[in-house]
C-alpha atoms as a PDB file:
ATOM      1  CA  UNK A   1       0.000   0.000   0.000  1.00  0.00           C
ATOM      2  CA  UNK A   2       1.122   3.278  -0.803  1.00  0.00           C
ATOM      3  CA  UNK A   3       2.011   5.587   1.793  1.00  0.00           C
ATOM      4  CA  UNK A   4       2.926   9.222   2.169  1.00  0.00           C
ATOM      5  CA  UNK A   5       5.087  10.913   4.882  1.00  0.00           C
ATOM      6  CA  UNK A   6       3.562  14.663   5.576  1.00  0.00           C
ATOM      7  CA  UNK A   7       3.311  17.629   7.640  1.00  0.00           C
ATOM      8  CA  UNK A   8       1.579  20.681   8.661  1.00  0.00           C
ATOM      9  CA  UNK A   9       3.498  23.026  10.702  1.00  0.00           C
ATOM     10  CA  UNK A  10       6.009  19.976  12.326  1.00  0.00           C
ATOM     11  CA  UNK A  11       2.826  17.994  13.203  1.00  0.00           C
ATOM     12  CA  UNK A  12       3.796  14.921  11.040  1.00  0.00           C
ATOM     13  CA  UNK A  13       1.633  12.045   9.684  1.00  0.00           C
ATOM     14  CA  UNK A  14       1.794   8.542   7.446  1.00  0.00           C
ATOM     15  CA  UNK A  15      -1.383   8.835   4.627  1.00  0.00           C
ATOM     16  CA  UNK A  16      -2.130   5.364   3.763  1.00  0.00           C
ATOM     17  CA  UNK A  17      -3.942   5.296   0.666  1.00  0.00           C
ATOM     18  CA  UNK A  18      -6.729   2.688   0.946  1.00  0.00           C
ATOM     19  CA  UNK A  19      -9.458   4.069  -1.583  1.00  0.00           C
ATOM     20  CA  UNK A  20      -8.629   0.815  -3.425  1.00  0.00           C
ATOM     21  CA  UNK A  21      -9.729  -1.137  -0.782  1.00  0.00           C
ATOM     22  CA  UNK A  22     -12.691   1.210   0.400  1.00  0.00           C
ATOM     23  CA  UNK A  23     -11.738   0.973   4.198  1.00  0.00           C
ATOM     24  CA  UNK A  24      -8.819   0.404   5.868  1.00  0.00           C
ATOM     25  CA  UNK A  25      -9.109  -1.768   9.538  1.00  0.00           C
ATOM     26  CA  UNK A  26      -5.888  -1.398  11.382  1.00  0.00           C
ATOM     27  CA  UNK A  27      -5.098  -2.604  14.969  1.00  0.00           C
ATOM     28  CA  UNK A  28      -3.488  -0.566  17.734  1.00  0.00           C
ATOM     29  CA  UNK A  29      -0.649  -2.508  17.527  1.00  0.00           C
ATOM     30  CA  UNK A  30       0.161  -1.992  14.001  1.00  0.00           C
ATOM     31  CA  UNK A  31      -1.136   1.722  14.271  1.00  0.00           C
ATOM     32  CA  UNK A  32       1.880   2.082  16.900  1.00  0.00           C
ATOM     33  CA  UNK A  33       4.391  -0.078  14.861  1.00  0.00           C
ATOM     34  CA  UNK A  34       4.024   2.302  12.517  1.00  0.00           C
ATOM     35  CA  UNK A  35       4.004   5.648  14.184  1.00  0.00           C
ATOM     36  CA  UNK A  36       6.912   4.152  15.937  1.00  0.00           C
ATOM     37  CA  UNK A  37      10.192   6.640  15.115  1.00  0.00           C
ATOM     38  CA  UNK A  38      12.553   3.864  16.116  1.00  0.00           C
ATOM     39  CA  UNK A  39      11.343   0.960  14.170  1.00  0.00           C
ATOM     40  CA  UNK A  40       7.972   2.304  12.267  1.00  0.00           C
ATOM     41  CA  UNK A  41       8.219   4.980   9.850  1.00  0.00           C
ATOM     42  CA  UNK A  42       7.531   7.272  12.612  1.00  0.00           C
ATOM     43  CA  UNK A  43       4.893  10.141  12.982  1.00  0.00           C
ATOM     44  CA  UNK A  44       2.273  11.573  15.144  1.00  0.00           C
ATOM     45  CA  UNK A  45      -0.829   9.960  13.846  1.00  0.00           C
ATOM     46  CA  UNK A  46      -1.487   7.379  10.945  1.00  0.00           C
ATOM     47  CA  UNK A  47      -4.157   8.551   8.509  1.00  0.00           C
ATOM     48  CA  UNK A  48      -6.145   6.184   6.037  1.00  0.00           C
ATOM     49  CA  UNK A  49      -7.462   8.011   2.784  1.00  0.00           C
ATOM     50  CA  UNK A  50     -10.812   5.756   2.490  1.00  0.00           C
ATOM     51  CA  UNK A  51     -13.991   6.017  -0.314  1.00  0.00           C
ATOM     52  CA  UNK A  52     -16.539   7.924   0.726  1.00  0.00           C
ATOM     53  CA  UNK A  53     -20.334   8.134  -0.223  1.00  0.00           C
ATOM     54  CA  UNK A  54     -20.863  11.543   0.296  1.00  0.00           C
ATOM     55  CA  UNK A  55     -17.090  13.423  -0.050  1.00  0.00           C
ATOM     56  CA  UNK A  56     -14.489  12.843  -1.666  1.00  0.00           C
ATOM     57  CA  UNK A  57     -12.925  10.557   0.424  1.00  0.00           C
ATOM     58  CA  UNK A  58     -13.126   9.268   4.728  1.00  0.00           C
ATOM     59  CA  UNK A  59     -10.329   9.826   6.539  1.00  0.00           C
ATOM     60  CA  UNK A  60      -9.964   7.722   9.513  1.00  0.00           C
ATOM     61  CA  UNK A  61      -7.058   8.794  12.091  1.00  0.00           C
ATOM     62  CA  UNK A  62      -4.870   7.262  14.752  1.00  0.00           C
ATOM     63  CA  UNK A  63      -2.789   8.582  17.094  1.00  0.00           C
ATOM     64  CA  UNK A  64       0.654   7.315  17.716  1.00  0.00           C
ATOM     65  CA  UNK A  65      -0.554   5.089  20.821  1.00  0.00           C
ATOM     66  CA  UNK A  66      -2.943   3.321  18.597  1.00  0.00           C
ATOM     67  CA  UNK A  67      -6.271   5.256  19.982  1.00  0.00           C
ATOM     68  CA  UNK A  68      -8.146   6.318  17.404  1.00  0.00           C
ATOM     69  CA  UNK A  69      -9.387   9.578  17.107  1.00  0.00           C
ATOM     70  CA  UNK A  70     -12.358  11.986  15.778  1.00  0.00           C
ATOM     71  CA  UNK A  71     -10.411  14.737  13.806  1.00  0.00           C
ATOM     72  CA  UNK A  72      -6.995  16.443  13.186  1.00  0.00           C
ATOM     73  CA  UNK A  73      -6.838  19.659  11.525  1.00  0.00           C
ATOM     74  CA  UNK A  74      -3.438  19.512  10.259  1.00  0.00           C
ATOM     75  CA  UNK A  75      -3.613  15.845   8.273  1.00  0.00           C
ATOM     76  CA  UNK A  76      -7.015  17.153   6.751  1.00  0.00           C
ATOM     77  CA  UNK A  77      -4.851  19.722   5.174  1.00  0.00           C
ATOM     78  CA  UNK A  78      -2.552  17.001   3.913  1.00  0.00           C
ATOM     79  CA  UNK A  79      -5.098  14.907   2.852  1.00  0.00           C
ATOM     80  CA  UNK A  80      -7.158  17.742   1.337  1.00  0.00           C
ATOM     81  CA  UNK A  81      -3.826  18.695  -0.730  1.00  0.00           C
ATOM     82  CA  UNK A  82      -3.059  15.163  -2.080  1.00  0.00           C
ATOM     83  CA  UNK A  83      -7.182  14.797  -3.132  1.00  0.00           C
ATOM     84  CA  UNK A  84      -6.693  18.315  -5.091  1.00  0.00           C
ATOM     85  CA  UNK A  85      -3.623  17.275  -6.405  1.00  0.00           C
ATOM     86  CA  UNK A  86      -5.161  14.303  -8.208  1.00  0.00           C
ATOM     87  CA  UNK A  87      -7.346  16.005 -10.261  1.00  0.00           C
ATOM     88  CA  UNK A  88      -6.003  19.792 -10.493  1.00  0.00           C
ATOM     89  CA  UNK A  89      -9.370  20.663  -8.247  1.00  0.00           C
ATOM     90  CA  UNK A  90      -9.234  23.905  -6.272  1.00  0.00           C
ATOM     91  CA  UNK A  91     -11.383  22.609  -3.565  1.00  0.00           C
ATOM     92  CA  UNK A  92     -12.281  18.450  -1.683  1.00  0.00           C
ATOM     93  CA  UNK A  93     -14.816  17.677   0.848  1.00  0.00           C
ATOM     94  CA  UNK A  94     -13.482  15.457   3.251  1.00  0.00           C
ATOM     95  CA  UNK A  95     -15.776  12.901   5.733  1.00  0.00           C
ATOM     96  CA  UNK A  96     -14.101  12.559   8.948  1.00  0.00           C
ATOM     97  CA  UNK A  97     -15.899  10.731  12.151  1.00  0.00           C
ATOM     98  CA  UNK A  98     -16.247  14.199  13.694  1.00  0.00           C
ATOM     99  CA  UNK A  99     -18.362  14.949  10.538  1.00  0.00           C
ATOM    100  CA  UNK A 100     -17.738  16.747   6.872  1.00  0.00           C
ATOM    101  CA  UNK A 101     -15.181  18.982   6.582  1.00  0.00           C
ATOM    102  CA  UNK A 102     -14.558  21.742   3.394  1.00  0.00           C
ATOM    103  CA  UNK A 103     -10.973  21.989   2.164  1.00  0.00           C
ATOM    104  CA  UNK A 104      -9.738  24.852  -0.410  1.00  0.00           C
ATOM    105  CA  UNK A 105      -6.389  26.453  -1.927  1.00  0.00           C
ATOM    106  CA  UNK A 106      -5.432  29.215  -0.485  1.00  0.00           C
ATOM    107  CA  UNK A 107      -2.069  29.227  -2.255  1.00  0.00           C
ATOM    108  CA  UNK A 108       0.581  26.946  -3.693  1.00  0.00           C
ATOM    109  CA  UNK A 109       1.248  24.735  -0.484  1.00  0.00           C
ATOM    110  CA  UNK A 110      -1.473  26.182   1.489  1.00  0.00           C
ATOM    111  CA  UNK A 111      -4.924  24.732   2.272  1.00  0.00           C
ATOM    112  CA  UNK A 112      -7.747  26.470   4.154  1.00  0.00           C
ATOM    113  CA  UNK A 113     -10.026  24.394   6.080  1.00  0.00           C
ATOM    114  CA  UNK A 114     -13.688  25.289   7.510  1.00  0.00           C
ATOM    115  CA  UNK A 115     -13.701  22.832  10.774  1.00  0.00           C
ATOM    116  CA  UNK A 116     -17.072  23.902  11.468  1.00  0.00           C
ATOM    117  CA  UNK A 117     -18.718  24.997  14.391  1.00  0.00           C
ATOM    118  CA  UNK A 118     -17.106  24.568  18.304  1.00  0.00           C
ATOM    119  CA  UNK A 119     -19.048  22.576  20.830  1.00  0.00           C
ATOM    120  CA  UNK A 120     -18.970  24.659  23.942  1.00  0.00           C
ATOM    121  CA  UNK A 121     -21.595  22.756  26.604  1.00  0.00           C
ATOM    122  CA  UNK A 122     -19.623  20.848  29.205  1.00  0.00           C
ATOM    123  CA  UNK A 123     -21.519  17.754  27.790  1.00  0.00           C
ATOM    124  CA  UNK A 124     -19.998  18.168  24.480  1.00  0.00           C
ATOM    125  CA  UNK A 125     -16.624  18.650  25.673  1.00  0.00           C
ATOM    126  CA  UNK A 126     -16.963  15.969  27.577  1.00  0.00           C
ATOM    127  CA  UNK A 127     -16.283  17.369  31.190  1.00  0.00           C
ATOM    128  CA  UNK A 128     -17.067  14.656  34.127  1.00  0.00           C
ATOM    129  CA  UNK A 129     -19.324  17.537  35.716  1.00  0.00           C
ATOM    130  CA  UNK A 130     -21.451  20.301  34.804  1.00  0.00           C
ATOM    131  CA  UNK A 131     -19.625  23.940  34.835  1.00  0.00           C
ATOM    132  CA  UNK A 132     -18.907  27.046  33.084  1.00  0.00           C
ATOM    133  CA  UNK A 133     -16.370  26.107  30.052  1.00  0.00           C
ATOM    134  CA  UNK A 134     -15.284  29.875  29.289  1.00  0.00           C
ATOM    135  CA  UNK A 135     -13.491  30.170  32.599  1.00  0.00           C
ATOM    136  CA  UNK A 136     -13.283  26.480  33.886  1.00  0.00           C
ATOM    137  CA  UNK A 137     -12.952  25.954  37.963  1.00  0.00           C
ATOM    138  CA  UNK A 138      -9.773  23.714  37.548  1.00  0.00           C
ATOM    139  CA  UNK A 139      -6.274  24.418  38.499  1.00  0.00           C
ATOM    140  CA  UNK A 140      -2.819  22.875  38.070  1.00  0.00           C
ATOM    141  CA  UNK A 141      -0.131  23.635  39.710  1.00  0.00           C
ATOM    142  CA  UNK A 142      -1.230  26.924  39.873  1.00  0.00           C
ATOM    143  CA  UNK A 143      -2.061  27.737  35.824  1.00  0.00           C
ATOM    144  CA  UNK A 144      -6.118  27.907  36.515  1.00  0.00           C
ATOM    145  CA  UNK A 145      -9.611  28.944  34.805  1.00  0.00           C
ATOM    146  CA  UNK A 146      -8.929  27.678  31.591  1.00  0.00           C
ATOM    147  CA  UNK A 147     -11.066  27.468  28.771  1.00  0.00           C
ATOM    148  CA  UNK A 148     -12.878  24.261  27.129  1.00  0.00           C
ATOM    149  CA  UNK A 149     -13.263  23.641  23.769  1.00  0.00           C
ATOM    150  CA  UNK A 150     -14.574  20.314  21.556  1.00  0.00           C
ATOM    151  CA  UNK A 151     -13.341  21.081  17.535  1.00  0.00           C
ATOM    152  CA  UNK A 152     -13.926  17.311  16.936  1.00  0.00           C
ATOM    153  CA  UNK A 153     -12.353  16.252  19.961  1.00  0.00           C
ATOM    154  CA  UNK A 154     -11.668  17.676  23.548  1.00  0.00           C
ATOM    155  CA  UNK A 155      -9.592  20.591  24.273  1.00  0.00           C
ATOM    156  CA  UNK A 156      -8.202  22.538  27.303  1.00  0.00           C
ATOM    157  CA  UNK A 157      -6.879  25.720  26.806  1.00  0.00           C
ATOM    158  CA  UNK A 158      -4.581  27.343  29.722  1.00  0.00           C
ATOM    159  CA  UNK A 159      -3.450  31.399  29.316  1.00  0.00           C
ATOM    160  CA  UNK A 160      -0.075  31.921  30.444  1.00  0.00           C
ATOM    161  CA  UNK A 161       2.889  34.359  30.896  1.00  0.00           C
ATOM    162  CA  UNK A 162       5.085  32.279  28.976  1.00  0.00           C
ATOM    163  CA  UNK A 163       3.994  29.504  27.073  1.00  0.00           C
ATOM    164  CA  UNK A 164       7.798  28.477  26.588  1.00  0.00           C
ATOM    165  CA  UNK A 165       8.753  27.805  30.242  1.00  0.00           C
ATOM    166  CA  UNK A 166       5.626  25.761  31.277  1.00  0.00           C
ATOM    167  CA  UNK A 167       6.619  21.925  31.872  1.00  0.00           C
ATOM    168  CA  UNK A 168       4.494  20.340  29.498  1.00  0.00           C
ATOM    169  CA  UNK A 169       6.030  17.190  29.068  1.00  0.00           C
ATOM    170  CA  UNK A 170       5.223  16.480  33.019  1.00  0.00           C
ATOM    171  CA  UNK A 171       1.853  18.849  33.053  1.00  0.00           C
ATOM    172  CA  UNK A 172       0.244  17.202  29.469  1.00  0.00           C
ATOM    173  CA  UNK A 173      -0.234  13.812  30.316  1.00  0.00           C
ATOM    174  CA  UNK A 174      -1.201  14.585  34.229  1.00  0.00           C
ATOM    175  CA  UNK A 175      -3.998  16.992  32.980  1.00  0.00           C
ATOM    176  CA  UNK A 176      -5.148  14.508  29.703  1.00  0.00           C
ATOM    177  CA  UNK A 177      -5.786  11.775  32.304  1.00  0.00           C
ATOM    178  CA  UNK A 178      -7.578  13.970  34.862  1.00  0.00           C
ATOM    179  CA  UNK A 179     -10.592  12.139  35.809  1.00  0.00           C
ATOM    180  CA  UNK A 180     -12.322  15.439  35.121  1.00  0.00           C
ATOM    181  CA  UNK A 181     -12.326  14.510  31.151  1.00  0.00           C
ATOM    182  CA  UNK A 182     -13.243  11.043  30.699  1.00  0.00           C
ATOM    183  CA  UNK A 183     -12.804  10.763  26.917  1.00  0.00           C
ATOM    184  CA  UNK A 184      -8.727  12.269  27.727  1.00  0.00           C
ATOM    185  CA  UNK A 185      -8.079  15.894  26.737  1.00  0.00           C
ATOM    186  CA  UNK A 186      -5.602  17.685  24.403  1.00  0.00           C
ATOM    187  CA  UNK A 187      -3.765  20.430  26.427  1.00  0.00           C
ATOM    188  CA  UNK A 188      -2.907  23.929  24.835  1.00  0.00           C
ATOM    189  CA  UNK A 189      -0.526  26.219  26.905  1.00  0.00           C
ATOM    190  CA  UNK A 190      -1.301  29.515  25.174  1.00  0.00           C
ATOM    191  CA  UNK A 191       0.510  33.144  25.449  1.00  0.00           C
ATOM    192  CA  UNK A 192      -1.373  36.172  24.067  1.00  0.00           C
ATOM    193  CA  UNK A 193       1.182  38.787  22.815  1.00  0.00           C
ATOM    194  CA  UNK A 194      -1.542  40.630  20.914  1.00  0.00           C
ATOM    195  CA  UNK A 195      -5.268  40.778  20.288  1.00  0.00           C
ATOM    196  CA  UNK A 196      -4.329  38.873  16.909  1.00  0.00           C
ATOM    197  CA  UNK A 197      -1.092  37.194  17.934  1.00  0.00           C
ATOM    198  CA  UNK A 198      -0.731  33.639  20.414  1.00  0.00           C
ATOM    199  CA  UNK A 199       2.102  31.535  21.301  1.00  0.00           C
ATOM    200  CA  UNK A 200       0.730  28.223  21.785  1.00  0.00           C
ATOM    201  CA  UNK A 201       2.100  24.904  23.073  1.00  0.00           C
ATOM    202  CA  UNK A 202       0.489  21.748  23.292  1.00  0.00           C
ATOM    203  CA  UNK A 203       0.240  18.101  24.562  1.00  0.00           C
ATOM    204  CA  UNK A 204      -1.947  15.971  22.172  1.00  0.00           C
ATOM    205  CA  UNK A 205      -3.955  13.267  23.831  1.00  0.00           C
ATOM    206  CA  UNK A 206      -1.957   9.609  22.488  1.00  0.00           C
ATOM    207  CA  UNK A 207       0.357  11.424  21.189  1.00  0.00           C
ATOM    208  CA  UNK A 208       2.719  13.691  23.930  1.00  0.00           C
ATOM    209  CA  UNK A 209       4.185  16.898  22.655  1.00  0.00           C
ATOM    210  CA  UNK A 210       4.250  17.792  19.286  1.00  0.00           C
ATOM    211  CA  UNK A 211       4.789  20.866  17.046  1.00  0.00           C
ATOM    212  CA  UNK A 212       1.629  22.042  16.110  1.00  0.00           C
ATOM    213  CA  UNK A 213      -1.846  20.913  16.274  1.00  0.00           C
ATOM    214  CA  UNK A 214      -4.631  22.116  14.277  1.00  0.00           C
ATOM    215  CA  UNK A 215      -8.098  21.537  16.133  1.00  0.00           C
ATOM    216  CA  UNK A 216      -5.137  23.114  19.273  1.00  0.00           C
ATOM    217  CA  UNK A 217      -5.201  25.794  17.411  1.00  0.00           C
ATOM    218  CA  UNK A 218      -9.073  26.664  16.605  1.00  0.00           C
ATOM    219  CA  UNK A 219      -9.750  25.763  20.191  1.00  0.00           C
ATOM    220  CA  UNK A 220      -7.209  28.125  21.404  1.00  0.00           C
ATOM    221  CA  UNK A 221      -8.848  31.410  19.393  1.00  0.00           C
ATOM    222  CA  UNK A 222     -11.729  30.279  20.225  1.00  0.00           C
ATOM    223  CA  UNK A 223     -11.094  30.129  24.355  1.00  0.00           C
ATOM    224  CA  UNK A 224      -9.026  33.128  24.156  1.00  0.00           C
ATOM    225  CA  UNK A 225     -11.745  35.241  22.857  1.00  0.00           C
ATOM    226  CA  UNK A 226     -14.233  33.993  25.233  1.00  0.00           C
ATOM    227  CA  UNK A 227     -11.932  35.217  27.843  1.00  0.00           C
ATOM    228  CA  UNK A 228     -11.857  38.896  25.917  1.00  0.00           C
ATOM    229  CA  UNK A 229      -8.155  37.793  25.447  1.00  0.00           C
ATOM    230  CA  UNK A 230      -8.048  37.860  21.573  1.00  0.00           C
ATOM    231  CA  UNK A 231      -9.912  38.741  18.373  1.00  0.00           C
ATOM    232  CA  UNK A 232     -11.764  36.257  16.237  1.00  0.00           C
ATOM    233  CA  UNK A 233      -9.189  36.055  13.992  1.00  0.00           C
ATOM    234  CA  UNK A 234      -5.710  35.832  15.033  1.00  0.00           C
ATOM    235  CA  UNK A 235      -2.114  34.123  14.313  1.00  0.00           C
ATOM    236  CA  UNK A 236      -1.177  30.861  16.109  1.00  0.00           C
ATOM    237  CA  UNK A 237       2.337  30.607  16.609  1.00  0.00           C
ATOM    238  CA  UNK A 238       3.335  26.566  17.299  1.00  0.00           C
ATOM    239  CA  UNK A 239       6.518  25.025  17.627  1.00  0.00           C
ATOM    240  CA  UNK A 240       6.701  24.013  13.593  1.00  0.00           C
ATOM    241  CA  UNK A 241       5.337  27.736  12.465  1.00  0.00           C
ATOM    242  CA  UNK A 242       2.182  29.320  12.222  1.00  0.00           C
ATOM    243  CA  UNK A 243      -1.985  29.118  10.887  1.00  0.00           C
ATOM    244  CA  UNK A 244      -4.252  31.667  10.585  1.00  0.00           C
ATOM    245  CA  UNK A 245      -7.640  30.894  12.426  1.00  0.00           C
ATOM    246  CA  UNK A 246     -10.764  32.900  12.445  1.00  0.00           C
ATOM    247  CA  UNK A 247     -14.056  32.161  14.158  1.00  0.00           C
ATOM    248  CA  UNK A 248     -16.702  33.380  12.028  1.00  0.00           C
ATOM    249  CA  UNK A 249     -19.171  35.490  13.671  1.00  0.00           C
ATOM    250  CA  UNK A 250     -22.196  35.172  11.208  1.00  0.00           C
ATOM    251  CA  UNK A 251     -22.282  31.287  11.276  1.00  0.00           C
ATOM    252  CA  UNK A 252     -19.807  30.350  14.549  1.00  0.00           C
ATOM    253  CA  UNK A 253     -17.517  28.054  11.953  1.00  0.00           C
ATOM    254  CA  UNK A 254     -13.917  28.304  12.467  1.00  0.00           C
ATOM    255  CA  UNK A 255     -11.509  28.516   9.715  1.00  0.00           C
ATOM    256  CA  UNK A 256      -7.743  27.472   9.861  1.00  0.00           C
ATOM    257  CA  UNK A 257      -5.108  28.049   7.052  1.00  0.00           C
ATOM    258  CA  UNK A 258      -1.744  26.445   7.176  1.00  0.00           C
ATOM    259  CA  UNK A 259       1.019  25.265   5.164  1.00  0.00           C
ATOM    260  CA  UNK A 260       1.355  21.609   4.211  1.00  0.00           C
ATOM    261  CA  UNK A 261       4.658  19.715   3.208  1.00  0.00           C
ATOM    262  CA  UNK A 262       5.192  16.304   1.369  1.00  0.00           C
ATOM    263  CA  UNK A 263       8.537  14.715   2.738  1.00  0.00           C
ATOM    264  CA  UNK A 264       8.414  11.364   0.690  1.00  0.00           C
ATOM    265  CA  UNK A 265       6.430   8.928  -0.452  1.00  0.00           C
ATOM    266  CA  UNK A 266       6.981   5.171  -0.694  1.00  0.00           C
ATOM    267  CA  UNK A 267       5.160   1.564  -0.154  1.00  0.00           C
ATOM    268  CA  UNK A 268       4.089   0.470   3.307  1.00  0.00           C
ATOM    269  CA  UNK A 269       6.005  -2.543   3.841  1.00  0.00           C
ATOM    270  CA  UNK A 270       3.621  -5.950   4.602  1.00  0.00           C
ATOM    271  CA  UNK A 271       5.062  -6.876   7.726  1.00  0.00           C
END
């Protein structure tokens, strides 16, 4: 099976290409074997291109523990960019378990995305209790009222002084397995330098720290201007570069732009 090795912003992913079979059914095990950077091919999450009845194609993602998950902003981009590659196309609708999702150009190596609209009710988030999600009543180690934010799956969004000095790598997975979000949580450490500029770290659920992560990002506009922190529209700084993100006011749908890159492109080994 044809694979190919991508990223958006640093956030890196192996597209399996299984339109040829129409679905692709991998285990957690071989999920990890390949996400594995020692042995595997090595990436954040493993993406299957599948046929779809109503887009363009159903892309089914897994993170690099082998969990599988309900969107991820930057490997629609990828995906988006291969599917409008094929056939010169401007524009792909993409079915993800988290719903459809509308992919466009936006320049040579740059795809915009409309992720739709962000589920803000503690139910939707999930959150283990009922309480306010714009300014939650949780602390850690003394970072506190954060903001909650499902974009396909759960986010936590913390504001800090200085996104580059918080200890993520021992903070992330203490806070994802909080007993307060029983589905696990993504967790954004974000720094607003301007109404239209954030700094923003993050620990992704499955997958520890990486460089950027998409849905992060939408959730992290969308939490800072609940807060009156930030515009609707602002730049998201992440450790691999930068997206643009804007929650629409008219219709509530959040759109992220991004680069994409292709690194290379081979054949998925059998074994």
């Amino acid at each position: 099976m044809r694979y190919f090795k991508m990223n958006g912003c640093g956030n890196d992913f192996v597209i399996l290409d299984a339109r040829a079979r129409g679905t692709m059914a991998l285990s957690p095990e071989q999920a990890r074997a390949i996400a594995d950077r020692n042995t595997g091919l090595g990436c954040d999450q493993v993406i299957a291109i599948e046929r779809s009845a109503e887009g363009d194609a159903f892309m089914r993602i897994w993170n690099a523990d082998g969990g599988r998950i309900d969107a991820c902003g930057n490997a629609t981009r990828c995906v988006a960019w291969l599917l409008m590659e094929e056939g010169g196309a401007v524009s792909r609708r993409i079915e993800t378990p988290a719903g459809m999702l509308y992919a466009e150009r936006a320049g040579e190596r740059l795809i915009a995305v409309d992720m739709g609209v962000p589920l803000l009710r503690w139910d939707e988030i999930p959150l283990a209790r009922a309480m306010a999600t714009d300014r939650m009543d949780y602390a850690v180690n003394g970072f506190e009222a954060p903001g909650a934010v499902n974009m396909g799956n759960p986010h936590v969004v913390f504001f800090v002084d200085d996104a580059g000095a918080v200890p993520i790598e021992t903070l992330g997975p203490r806070i994802e397995h909080d007993a307060l979000f029983p589905q696990r949580v993504n967790v954004e450490f974000a720094e607003v330098r301007s109404p239209r500029r954030i700094r923003m770290r993050v620990w992704e659920r499955g997958a520890g720290v990486t460089k950027a992560c998409g849905t992060g990002a939408c959730a992290t506009v969308v939490a800072a201007h609940r807060q009156g922190r930030a515009e609707r529209k602002a730049e998201v700084l992440v450790d691999g570069g930068s997206l643009e993100i804007e929650w629409r006011a008219g219709d509530d749908h959040v759109l992220m732009t991004g680069p994409i890159e292709l690194e290379s492109t081979g054949e998925l080994p059998a074994a």
